[in-house]
C-alpha atoms as a PDB file:
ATOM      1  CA  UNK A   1     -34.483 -19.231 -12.101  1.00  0.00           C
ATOM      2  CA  UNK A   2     -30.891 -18.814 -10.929  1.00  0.00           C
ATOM      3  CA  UNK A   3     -30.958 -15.537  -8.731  1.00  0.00           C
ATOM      4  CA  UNK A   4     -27.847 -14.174  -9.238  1.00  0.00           C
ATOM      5  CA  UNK A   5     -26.889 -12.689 -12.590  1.00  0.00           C
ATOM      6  CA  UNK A   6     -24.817 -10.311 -13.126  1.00  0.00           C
ATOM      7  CA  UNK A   7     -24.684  -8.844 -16.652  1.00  0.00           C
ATOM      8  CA  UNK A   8     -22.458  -6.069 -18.108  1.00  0.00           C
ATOM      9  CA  UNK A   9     -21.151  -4.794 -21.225  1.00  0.00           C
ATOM     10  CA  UNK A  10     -17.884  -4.347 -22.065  1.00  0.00           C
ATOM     11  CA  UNK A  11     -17.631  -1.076 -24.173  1.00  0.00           C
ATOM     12  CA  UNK A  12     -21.088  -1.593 -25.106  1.00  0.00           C
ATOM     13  CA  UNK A  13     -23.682  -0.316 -23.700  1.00  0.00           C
ATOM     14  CA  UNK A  14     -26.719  -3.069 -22.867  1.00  0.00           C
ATOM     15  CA  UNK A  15     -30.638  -2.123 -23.333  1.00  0.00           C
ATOM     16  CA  UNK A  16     -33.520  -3.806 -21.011  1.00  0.00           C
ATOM     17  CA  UNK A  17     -34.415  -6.216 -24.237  1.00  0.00           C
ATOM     18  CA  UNK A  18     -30.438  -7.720 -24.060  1.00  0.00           C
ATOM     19  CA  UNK A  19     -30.895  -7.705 -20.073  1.00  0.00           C
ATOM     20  CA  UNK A  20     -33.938  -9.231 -19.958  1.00  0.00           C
ATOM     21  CA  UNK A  21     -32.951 -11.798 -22.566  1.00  0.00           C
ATOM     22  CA  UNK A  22     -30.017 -13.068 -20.856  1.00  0.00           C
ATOM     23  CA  UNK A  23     -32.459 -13.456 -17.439  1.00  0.00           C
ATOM     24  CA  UNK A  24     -34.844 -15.597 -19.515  1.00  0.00           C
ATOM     25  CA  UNK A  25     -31.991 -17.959 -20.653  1.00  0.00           C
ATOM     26  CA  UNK A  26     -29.584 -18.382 -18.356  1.00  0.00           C
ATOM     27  CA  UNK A  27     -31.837 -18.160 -15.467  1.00  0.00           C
ATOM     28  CA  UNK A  28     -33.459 -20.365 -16.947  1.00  0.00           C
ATOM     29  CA  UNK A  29     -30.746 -23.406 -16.385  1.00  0.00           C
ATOM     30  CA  UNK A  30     -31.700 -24.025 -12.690  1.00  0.00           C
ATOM     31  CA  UNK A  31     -33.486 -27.029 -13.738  1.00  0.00           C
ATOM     32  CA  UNK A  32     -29.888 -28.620 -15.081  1.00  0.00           C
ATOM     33  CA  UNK A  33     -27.982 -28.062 -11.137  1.00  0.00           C
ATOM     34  CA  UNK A  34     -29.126 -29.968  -8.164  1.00  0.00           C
ATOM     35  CA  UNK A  35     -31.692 -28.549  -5.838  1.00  0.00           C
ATOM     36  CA  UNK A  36     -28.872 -28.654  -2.892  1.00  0.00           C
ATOM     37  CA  UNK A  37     -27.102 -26.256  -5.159  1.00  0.00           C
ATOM     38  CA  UNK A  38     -29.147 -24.187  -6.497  1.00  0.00           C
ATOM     39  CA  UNK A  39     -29.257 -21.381  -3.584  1.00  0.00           C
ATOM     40  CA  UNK A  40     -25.583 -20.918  -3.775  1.00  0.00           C
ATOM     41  CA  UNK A  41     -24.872 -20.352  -7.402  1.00  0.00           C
ATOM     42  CA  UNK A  42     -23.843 -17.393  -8.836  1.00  0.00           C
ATOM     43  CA  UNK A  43     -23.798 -16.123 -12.733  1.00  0.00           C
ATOM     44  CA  UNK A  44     -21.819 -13.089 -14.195  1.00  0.00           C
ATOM     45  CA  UNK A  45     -22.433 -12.804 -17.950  1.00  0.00           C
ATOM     46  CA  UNK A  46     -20.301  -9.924 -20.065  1.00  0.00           C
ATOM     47  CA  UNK A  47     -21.159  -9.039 -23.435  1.00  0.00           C
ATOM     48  CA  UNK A  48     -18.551  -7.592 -25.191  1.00  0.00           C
ATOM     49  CA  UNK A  49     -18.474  -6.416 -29.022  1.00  0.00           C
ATOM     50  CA  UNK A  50     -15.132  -7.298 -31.295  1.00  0.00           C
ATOM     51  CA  UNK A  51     -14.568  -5.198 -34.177  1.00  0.00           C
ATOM     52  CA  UNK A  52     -13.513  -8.249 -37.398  1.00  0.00           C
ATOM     53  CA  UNK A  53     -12.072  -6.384 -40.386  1.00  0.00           C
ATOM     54  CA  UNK A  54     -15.339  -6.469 -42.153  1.00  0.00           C
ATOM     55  CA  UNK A  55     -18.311  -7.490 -39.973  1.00  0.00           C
ATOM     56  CA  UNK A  56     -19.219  -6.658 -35.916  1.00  0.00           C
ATOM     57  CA  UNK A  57     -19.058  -9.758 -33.796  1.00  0.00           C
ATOM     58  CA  UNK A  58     -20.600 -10.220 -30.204  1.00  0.00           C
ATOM     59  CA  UNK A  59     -18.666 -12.329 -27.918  1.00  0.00           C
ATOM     60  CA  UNK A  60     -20.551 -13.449 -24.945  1.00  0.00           C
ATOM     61  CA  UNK A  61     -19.002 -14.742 -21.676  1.00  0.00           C
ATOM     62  CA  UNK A  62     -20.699 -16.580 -18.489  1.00  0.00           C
ATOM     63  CA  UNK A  63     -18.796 -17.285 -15.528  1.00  0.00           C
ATOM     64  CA  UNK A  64     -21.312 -19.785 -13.747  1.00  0.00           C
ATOM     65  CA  UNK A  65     -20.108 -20.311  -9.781  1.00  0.00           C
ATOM     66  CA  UNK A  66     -21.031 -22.807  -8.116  1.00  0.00           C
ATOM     67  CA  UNK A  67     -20.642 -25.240  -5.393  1.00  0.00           C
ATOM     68  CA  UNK A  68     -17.115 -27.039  -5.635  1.00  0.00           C
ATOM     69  CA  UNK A  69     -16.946 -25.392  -9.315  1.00  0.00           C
ATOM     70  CA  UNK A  70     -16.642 -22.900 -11.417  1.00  0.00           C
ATOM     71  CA  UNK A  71     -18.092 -23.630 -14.985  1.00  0.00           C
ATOM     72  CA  UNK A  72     -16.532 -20.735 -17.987  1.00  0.00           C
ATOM     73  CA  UNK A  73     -18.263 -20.671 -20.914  1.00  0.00           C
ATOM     74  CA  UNK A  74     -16.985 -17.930 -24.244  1.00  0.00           C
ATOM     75  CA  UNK A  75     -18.601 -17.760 -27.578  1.00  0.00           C
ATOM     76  CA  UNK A  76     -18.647 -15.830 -30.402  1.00  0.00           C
ATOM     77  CA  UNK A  77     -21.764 -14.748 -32.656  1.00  0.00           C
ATOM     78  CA  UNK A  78     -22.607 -12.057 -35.504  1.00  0.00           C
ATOM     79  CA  UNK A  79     -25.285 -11.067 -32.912  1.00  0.00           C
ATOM     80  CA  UNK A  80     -25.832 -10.651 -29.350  1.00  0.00           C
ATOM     81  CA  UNK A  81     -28.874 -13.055 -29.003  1.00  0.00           C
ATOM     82  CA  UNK A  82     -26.641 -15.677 -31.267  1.00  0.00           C
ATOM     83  CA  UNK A  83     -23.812 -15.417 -29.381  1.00  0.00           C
ATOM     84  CA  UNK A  84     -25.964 -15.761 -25.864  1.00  0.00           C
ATOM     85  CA  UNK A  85     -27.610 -19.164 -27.186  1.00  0.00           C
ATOM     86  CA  UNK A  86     -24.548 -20.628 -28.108  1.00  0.00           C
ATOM     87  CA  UNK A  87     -23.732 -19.856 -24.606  1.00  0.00           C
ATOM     88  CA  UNK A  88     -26.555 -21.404 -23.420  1.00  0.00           C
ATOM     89  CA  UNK A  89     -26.287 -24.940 -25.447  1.00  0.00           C
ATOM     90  CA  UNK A  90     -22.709 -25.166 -24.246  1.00  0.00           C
ATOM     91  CA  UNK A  91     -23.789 -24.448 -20.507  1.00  0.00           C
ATOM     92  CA  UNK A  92     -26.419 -26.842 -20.530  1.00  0.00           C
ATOM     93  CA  UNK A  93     -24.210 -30.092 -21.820  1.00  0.00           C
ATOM     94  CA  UNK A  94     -21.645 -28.911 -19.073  1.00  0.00           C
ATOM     95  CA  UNK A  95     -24.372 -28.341 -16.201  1.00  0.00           C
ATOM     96  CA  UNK A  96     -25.536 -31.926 -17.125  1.00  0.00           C
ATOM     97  CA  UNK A  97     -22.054 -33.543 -16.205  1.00  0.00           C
ATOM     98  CA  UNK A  98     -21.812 -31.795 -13.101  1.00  0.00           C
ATOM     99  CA  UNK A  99     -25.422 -32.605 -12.165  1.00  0.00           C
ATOM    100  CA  UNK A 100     -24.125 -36.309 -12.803  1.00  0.00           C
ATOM    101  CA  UNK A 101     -21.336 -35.927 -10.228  1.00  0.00           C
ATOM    102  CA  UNK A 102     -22.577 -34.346  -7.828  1.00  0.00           C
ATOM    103  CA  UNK A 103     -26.099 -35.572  -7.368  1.00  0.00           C
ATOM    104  CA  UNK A 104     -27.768 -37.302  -4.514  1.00  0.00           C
ATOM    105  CA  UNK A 105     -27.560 -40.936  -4.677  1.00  0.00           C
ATOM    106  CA  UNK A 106     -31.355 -41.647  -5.377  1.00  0.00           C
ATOM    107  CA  UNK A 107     -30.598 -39.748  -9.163  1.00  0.00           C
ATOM    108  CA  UNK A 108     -27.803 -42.620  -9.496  1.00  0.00           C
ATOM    109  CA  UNK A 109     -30.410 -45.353  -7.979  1.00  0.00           C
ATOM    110  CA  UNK A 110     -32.776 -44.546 -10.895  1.00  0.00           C
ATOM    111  CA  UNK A 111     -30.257 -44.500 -13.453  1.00  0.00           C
ATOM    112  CA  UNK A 112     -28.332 -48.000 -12.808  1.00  0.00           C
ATOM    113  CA  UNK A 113     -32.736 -48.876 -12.183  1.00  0.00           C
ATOM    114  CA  UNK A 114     -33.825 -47.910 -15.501  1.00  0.00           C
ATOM    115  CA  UNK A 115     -30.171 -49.002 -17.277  1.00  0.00           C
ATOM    116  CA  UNK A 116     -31.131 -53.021 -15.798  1.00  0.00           C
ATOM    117  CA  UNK A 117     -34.756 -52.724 -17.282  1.00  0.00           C
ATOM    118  CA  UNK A 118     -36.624 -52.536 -13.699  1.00  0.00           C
END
C-alpha cells in the first residue's frame, strides 16, 4: 500500500466511505513501482465536483510523486467512485512505463530471457 495519500475535497465535503475508497485503490498500486521506490512516493488525490448545465460531474485528480517523477493523472465521471477508477486504469498503464525505465537490471534480464524463448 502506498503510505502517503493525501485526499481532499474541493468544495465538497468527503465521507469515510469516499476516503476509504480512494486508500483501497490507489494504495493499492504499490505493486506497479519498484520496490527501491516505493518508500519515497507520495500521493495527493482531490476530488472536486463540476456543476454541467444539466447533470453533477466528479472530477478526480492524483498527483503521484515519485522518485525522478511526477506522474498527473485528471478524469472526469458522473460519480465519485467512476471518476476514481478511471483514475486508477490510467495510473496503472503510466506506473507500468515508469516501472520499465527505471527498474533494476535483473527485470530487463528476464524480459530480453523470456522474449528469446529461454
Amino acid at each position: 500500500m502506498i503510505k502517503s495519500i493525501n485526499i481532499s475535497g474541493v468544495h465538497k465535503k468527503l465521507n469515510n466511505d469516499i476516503e476509504s475508497y480512494v486508500q483501497r485503490k490507489i494504495g493499492a498500486l504499490d505493486r506497479f513501482i519498484p520496490k527501491n521506490a516505493r518508500e519515497s512516493t507520495h500521493a495527493e488525490v482531490k476530488i472536486k465536483q463540476s456543476k454541467a448545465k444539466d447533470k453533477k460531474q466528479y472530477e478526480c485528480e492524483v498527483i503521484l510523486r515519485l522518485p525522478k517523477t511526477q506522474i498527473t493523472v485528471h478524469k472526469k465521471g458522473l460519480t465519485i467512485p467512476e471518476a476514481i477508477d478511471l483514475v486508477e486504469e490510467n495510473l496503472k498503464i503510466q506506473l507500468k512505463k515508469y516501472k520499465e525505465k527505471h527498474a533494476g537490471p535483473r527485470l530487463h534480464r528476464r524480459l530480453i530471457n523470456r522474449l528469446q524463448g529461454k
